[in-house]
C-alpha atoms as a PDB file:
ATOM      1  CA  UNK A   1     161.827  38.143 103.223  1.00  0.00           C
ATOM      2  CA  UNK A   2     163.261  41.435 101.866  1.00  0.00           C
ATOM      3  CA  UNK A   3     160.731  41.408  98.991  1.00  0.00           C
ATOM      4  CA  UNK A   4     157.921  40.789 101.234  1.00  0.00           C
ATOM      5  CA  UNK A   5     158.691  43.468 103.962  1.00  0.00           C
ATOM      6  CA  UNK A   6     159.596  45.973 100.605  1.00  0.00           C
ATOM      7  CA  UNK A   7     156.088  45.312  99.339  1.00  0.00           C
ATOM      8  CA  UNK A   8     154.167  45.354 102.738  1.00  0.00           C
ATOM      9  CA  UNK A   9     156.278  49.012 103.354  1.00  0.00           C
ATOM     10  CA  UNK A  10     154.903  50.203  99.769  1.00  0.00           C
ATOM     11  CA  UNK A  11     151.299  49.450 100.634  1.00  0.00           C
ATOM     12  CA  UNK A  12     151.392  50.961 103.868  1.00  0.00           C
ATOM     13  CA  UNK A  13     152.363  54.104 102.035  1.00  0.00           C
ATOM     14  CA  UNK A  14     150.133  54.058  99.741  1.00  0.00           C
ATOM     15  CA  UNK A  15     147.511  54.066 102.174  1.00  0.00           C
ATOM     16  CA  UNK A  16     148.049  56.589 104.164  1.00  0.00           C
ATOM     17  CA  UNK A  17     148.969  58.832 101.088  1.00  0.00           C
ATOM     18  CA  UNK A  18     146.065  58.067  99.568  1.00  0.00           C
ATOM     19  CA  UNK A  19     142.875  60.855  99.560  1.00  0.00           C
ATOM     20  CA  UNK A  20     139.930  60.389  97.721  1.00  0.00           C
ATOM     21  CA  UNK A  21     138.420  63.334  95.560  1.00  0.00           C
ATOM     22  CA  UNK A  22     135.146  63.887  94.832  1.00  0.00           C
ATOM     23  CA  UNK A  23     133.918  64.263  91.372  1.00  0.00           C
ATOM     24  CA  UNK A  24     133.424  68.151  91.182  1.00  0.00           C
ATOM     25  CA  UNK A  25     129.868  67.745  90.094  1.00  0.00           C
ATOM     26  CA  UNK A  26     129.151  65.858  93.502  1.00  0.00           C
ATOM     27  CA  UNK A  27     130.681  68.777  95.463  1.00  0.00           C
ATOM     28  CA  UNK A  28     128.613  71.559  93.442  1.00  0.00           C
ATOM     29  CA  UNK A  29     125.062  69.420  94.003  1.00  0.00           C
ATOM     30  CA  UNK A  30     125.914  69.762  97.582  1.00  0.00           C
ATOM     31  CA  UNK A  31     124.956  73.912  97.905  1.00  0.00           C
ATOM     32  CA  UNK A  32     122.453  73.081  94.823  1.00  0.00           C
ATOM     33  CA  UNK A  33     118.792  74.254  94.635  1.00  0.00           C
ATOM     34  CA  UNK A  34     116.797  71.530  94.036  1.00  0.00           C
ATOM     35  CA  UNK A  35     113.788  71.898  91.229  1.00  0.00           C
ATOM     36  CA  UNK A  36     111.400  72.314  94.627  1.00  0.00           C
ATOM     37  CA  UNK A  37     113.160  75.113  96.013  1.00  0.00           C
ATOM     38  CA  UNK A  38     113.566  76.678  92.617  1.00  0.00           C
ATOM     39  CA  UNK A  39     110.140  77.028  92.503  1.00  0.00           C
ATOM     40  CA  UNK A  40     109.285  78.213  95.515  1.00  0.00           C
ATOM     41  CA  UNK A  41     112.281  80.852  94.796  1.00  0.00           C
ATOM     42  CA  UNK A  42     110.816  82.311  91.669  1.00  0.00           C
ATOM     43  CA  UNK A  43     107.184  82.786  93.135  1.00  0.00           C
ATOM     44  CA  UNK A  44     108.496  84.693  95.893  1.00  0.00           C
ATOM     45  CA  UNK A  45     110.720  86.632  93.697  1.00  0.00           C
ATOM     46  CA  UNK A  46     107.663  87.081  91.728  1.00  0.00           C
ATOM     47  CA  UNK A  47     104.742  88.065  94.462  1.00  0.00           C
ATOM     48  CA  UNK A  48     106.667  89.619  97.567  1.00  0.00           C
ATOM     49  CA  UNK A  49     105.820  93.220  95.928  1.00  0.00           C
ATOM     50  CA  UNK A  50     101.994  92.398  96.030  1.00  0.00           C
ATOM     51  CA  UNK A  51     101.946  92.542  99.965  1.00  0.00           C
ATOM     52  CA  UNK A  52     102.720  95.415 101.844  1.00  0.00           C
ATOM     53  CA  UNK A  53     102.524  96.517 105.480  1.00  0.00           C
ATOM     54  CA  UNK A  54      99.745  98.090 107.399  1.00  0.00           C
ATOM     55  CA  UNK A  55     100.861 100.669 110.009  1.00  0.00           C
ATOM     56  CA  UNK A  56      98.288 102.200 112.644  1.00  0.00           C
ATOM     57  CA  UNK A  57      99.338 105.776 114.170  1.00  0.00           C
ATOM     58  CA  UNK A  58      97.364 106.404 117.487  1.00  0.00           C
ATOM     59  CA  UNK A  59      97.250 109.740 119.093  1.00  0.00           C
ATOM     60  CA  UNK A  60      97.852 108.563 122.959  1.00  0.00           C
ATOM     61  CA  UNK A  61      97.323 110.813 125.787  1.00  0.00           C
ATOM     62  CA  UNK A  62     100.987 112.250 127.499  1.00  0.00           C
ATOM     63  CA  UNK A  63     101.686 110.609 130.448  1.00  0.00           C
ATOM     64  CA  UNK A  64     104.869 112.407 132.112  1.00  0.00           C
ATOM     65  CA  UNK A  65     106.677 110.595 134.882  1.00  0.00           C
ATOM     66  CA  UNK A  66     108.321 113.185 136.599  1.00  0.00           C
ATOM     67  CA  UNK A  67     106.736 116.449 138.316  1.00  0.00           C
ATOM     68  CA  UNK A  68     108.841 118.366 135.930  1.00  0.00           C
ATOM     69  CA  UNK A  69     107.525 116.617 132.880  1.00  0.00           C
ATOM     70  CA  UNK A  70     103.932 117.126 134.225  1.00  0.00           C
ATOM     71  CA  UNK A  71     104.659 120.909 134.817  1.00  0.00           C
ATOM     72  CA  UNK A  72     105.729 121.167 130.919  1.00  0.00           C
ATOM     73  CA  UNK A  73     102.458 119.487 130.116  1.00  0.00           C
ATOM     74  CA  UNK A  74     100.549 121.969 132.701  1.00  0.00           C
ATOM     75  CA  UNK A  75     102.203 125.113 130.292  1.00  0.00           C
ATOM     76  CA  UNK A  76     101.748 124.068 127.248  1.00  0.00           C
ATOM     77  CA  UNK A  77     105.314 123.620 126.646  1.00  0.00           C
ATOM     78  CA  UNK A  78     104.750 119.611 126.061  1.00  0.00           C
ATOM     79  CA  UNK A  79     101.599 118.147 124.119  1.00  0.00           C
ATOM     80  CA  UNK A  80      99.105 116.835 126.006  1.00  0.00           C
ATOM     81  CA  UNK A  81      99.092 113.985 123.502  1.00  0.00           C
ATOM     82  CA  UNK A  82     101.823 112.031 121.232  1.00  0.00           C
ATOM     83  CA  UNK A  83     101.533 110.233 118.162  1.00  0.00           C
ATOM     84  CA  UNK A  84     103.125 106.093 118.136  1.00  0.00           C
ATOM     85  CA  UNK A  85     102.955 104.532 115.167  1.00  0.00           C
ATOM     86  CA  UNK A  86     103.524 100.501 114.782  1.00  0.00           C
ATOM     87  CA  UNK A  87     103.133  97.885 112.326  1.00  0.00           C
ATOM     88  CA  UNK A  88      99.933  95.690 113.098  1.00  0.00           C
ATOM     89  CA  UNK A  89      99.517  93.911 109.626  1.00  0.00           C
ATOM     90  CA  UNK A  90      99.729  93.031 106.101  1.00  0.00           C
ATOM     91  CA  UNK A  91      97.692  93.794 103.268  1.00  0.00           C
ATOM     92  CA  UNK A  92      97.182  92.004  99.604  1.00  0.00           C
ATOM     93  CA  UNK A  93      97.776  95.259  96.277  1.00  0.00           C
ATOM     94  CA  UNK A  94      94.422  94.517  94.544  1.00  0.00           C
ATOM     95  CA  UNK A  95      95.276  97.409  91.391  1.00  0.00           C
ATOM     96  CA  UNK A  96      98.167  98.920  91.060  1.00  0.00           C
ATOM     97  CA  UNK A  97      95.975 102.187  91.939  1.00  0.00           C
ATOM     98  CA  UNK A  98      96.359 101.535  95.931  1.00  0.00           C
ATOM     99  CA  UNK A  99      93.675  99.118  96.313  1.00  0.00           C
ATOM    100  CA  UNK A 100      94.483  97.159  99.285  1.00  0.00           C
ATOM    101  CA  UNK A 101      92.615  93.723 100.668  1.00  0.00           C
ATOM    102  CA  UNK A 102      93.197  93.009 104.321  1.00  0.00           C
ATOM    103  CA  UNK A 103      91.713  91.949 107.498  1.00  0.00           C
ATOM    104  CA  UNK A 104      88.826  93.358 108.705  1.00  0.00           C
ATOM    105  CA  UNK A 105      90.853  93.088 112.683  1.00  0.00           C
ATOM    106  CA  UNK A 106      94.073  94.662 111.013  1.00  0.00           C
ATOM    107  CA  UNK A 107      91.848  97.993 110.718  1.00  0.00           C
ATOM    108  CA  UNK A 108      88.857  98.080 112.511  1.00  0.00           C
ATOM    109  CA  UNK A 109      90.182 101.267 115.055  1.00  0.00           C
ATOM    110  CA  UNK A 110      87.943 103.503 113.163  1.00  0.00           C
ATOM    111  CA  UNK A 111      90.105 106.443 115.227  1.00  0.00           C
ATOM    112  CA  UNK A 112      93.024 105.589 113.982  1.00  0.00           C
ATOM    113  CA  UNK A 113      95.157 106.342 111.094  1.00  0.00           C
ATOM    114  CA  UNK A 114      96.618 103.900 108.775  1.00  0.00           C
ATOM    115  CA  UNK A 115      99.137 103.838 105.684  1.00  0.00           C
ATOM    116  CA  UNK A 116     100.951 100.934 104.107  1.00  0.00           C
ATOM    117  CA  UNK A 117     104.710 100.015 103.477  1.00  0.00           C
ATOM    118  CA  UNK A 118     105.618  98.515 100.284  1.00  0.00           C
ATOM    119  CA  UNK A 119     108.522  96.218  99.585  1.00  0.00           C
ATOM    120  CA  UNK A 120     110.197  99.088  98.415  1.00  0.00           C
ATOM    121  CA  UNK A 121     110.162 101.571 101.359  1.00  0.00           C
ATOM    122  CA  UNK A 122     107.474 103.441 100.431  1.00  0.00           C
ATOM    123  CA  UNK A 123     104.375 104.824 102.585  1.00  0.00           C
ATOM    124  CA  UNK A 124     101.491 106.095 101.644  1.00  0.00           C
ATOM    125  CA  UNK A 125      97.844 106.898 103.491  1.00  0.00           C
ATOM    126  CA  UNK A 126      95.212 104.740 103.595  1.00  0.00           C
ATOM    127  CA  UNK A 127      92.146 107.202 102.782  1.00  0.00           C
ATOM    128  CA  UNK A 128      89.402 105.578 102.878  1.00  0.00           C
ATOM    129  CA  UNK A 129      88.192 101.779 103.998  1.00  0.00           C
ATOM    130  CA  UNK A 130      85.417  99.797 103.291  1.00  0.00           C
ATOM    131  CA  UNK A 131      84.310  96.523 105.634  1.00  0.00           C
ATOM    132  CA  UNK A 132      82.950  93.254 105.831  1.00  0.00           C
ATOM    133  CA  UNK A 133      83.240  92.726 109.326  1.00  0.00           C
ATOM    134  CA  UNK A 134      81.231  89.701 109.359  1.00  0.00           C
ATOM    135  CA  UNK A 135      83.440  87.810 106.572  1.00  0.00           C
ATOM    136  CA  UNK A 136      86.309  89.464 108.363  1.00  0.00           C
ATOM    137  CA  UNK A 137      87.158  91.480 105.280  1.00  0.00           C
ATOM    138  CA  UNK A 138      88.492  94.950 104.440  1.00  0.00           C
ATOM    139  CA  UNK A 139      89.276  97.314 100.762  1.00  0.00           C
ATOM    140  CA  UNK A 140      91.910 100.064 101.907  1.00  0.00           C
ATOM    141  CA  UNK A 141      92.215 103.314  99.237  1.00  0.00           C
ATOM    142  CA  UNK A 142      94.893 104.763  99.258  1.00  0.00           C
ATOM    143  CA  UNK A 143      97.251 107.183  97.594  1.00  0.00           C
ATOM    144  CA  UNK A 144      99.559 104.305  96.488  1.00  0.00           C
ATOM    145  CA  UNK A 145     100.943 104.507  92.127  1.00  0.00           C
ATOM    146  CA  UNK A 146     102.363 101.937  89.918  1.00  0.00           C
ATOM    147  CA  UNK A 147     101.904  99.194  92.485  1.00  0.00           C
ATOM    148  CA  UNK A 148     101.909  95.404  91.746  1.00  0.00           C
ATOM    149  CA  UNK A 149      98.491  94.150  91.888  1.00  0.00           C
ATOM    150  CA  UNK A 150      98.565  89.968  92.804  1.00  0.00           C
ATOM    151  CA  UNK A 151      96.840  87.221  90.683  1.00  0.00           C
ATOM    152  CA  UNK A 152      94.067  86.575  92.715  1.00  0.00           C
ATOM    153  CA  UNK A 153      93.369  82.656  92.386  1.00  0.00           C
ATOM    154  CA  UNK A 154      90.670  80.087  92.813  1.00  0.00           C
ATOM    155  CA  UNK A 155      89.792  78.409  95.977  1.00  0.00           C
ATOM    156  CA  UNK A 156      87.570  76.423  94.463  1.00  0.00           C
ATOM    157  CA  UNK A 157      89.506  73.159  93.646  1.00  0.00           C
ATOM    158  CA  UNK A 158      91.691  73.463  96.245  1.00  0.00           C
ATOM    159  CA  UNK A 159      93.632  70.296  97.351  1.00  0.00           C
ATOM    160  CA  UNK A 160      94.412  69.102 100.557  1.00  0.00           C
ATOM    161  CA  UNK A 161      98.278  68.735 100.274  1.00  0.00           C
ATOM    162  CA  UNK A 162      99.242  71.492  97.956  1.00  0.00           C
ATOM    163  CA  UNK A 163     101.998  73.808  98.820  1.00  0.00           C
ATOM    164  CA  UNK A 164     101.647  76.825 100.434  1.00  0.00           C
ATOM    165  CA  UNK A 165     103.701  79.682 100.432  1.00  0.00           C
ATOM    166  CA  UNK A 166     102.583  82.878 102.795  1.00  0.00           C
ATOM    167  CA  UNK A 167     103.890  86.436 103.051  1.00  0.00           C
ATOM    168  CA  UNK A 168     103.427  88.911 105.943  1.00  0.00           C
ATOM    169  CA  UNK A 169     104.539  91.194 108.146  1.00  0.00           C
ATOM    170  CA  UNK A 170     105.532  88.762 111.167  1.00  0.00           C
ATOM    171  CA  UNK A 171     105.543  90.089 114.911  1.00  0.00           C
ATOM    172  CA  UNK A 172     105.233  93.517 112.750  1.00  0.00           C
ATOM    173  CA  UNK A 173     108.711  94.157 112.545  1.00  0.00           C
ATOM    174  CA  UNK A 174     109.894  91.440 109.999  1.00  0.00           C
ATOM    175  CA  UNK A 175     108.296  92.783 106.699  1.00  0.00           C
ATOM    176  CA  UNK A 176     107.968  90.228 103.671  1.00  0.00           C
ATOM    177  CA  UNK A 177     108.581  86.937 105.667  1.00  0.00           C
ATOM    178  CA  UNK A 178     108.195  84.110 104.312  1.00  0.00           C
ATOM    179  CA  UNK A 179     106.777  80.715 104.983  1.00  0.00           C
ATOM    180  CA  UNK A 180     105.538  77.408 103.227  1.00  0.00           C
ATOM    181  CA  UNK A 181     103.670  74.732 104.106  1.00  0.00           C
ATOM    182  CA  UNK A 182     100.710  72.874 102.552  1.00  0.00           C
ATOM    183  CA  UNK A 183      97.172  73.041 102.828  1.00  0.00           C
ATOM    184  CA  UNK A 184      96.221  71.179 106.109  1.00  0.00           C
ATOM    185  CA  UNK A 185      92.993  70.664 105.984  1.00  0.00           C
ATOM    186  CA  UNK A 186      89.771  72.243 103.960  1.00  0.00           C
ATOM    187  CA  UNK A 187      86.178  73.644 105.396  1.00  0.00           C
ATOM    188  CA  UNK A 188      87.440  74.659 108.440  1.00  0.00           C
ATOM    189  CA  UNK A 189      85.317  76.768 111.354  1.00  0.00           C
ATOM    190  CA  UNK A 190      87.127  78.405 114.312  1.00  0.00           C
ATOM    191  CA  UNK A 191      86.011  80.869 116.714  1.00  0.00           C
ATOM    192  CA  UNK A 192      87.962  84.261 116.529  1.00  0.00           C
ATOM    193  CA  UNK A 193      86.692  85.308 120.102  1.00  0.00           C
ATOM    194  CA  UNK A 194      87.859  89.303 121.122  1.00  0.00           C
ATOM    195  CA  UNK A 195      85.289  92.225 120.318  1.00  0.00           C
ATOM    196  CA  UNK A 196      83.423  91.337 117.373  1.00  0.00           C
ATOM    197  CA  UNK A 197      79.902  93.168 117.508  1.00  0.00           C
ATOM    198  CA  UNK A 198      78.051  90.158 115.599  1.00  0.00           C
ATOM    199  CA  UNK A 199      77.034  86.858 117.966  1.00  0.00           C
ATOM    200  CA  UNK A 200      78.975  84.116 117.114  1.00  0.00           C
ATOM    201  CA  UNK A 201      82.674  85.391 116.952  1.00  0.00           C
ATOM    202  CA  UNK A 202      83.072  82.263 114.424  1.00  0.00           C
ATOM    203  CA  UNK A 203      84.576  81.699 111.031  1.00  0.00           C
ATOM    204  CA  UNK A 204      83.348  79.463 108.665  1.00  0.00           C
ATOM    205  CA  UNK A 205      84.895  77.553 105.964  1.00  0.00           C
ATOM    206  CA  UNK A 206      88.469  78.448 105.755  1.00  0.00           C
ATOM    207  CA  UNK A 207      91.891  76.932 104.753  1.00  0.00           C
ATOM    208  CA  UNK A 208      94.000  74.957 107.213  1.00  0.00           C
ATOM    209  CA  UNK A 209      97.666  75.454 106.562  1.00  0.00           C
ATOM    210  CA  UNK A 210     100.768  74.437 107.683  1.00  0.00           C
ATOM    211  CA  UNK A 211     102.448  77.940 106.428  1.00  0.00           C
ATOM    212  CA  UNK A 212     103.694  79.463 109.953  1.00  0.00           C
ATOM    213  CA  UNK A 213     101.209  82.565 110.610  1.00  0.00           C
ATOM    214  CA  UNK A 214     102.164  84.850 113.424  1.00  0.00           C
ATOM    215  CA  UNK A 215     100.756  88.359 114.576  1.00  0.00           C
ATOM    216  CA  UNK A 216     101.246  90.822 111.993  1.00  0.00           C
ATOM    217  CA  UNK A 217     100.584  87.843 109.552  1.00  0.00           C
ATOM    218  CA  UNK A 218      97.099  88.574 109.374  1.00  0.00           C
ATOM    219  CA  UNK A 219      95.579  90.375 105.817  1.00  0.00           C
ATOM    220  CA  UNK A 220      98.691  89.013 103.907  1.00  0.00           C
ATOM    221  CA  UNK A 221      98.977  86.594 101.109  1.00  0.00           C
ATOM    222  CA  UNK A 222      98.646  83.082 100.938  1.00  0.00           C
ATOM    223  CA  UNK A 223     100.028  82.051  97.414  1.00  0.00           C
ATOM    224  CA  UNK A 224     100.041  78.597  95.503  1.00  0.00           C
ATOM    225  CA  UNK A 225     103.440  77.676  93.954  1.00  0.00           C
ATOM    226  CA  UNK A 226     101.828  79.241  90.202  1.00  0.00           C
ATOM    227  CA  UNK A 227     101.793  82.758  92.272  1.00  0.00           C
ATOM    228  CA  UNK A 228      98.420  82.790  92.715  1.00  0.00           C
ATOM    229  CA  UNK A 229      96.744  83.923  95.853  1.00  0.00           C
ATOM    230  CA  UNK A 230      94.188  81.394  97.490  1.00  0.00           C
ATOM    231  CA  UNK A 231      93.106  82.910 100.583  1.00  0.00           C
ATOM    232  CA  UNK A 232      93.693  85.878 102.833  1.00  0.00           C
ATOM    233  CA  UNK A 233      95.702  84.721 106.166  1.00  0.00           C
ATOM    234  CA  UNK A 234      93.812  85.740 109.471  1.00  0.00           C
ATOM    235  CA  UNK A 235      94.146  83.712 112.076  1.00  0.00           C
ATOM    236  CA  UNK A 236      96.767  80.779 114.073  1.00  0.00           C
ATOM    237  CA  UNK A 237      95.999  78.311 116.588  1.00  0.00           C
ATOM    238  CA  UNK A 238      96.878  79.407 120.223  1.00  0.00           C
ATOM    239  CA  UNK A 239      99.954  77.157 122.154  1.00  0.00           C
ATOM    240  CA  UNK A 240     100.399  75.051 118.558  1.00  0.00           C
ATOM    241  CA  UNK A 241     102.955  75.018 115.993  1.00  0.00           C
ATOM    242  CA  UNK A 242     102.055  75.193 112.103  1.00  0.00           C
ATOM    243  CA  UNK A 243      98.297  75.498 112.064  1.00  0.00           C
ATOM    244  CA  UNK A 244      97.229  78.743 110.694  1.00  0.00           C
ATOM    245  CA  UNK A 245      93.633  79.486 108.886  1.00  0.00           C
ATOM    246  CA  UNK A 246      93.142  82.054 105.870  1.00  0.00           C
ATOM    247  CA  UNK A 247      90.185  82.895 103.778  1.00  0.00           C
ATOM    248  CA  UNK A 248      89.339  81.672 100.690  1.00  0.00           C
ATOM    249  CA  UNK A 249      89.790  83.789  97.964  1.00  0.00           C
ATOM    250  CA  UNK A 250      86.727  83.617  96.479  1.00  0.00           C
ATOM    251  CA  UNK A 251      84.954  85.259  99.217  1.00  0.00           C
ATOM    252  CA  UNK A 252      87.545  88.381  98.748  1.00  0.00           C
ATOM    253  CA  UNK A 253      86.486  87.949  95.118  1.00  0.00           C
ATOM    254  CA  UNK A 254      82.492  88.480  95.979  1.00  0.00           C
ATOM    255  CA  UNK A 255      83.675  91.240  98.626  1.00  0.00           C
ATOM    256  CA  UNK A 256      85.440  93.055  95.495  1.00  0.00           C
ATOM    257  CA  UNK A 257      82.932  92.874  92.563  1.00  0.00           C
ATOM    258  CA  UNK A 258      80.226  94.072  95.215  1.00  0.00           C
ATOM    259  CA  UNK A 259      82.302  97.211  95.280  1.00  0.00           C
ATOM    260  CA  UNK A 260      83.225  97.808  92.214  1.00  0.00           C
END
């Protein structure tokens, strides 16, 4: 009896002394990349210097609330108008010269004035644009130096199912965001609607994806996982989640050699 209750007391102690470890290789793989994300790291690290922001600056009439404020205006000793500024959209670096590819929407305020933001910090003017309002298209000079032009791809053979990766402004106050996705669906025609001047207000032939676009999204990259850019994103689906559209590159491509 003694030896039995000595060997049942033993176990018990055992077991509640016991505490499995983990081989320390299991508990590194669990904060590990995997090979996915590792690529999908490196092309960002890669491209996020070859889109910038686009900033409009508006001169917008003075609007005092208080008689006071209005009297300043009356004298002179306020200006009858005040400069905002705000970030409206993102923009592909075509050279590293300044040449910028955007949205034809991101800049069509011919009023206004526009610079860009690199990843850096840096802003310079826009000087001069050219447009292609009806492919929705825009080439921004400006005074931008040793910039990092993007590989610009081929939308030709493009896959439904390949991975996505796009880079923007978002809501225009979070620079160089970052999505992925894949490409949804291929051939795509939407209607754009707001003030276009041609009939239609439609899009033809673009590139679903499920890379989340949002406002301020619009002229920036969309990039294959080789750091390539495929298409131009410029528009997302109203009251939906993950479907955003973006021009093929190959109609920026035509838009550029025209140009040049």
């Amino acid at each position: 009896m003694k030896v039995k209750i000595l060997v049942i007391t033993l176990f018990l102690t055992l077991l509640t002394t016991f505490r499995p470890v983990l081989p320390h290789a299991t508990i590194s793989n669990l904060s590990a990349v995997t090979q996915e994300e590792q690529i999908i790291i490196s092309t960002v690290e890669q491209v996020r210097p070859s889109v910038v922001t686009i900033r409009i600056t508006l001169n917008e009439r003075n609007s005092p609330a208080s008689l006071f404020e209005r009297i300043k205006v009356i004298l002179g000793l306020t200006p009858r108008q005040a400069q905002t500024a705000r970030n409206i959209g993102s923009g592909i670096v075509v050279d590293e010269n300044g040449t910028i590819l955007t949205n034809y929407h991101v800049v069509e305020n011919k009023q206004a004035q526009y610079s860009i933001i690199t990843l850096d910090n840096r802003e310079f003017p826009v000087r001069s644009a050219i447009y292609n309002e009806p492919e929705e298209l825009a080439i921004l000079a400006t005074e931008a130096d040793n910039l990092i032009p993007a590989r610009l791809g081929n939308s030709r053979n493009l896959r439904v199912g390949q991975k996505t990766i796009a880079i923007g402004t978002a809501l225009g106050t979070l620079p160089n965001t970052v999505t992925t996705g894949v490409i949804s669906g291929l051939g795509r025609n939407i209607d754009i609607g707001g003030s276009r001047t041609r009939e239609d207000n439609s899009l033809e032939n673009l590139i679903q994806t499920s890379s989340a676009i949002n406002f301020g999204n619009s002229g920036g990259a969309l990039f294959n996982t080789d750091g390539e850019v495929i298409g131009i994103n410029t528009a997302v689906a109203v009251n939906t989640e993950n479907i955003g559209f973006a021009i093929p590159i190959n109609r920026a491509r035509s838009f550029l050699s025209d140009i040049q």
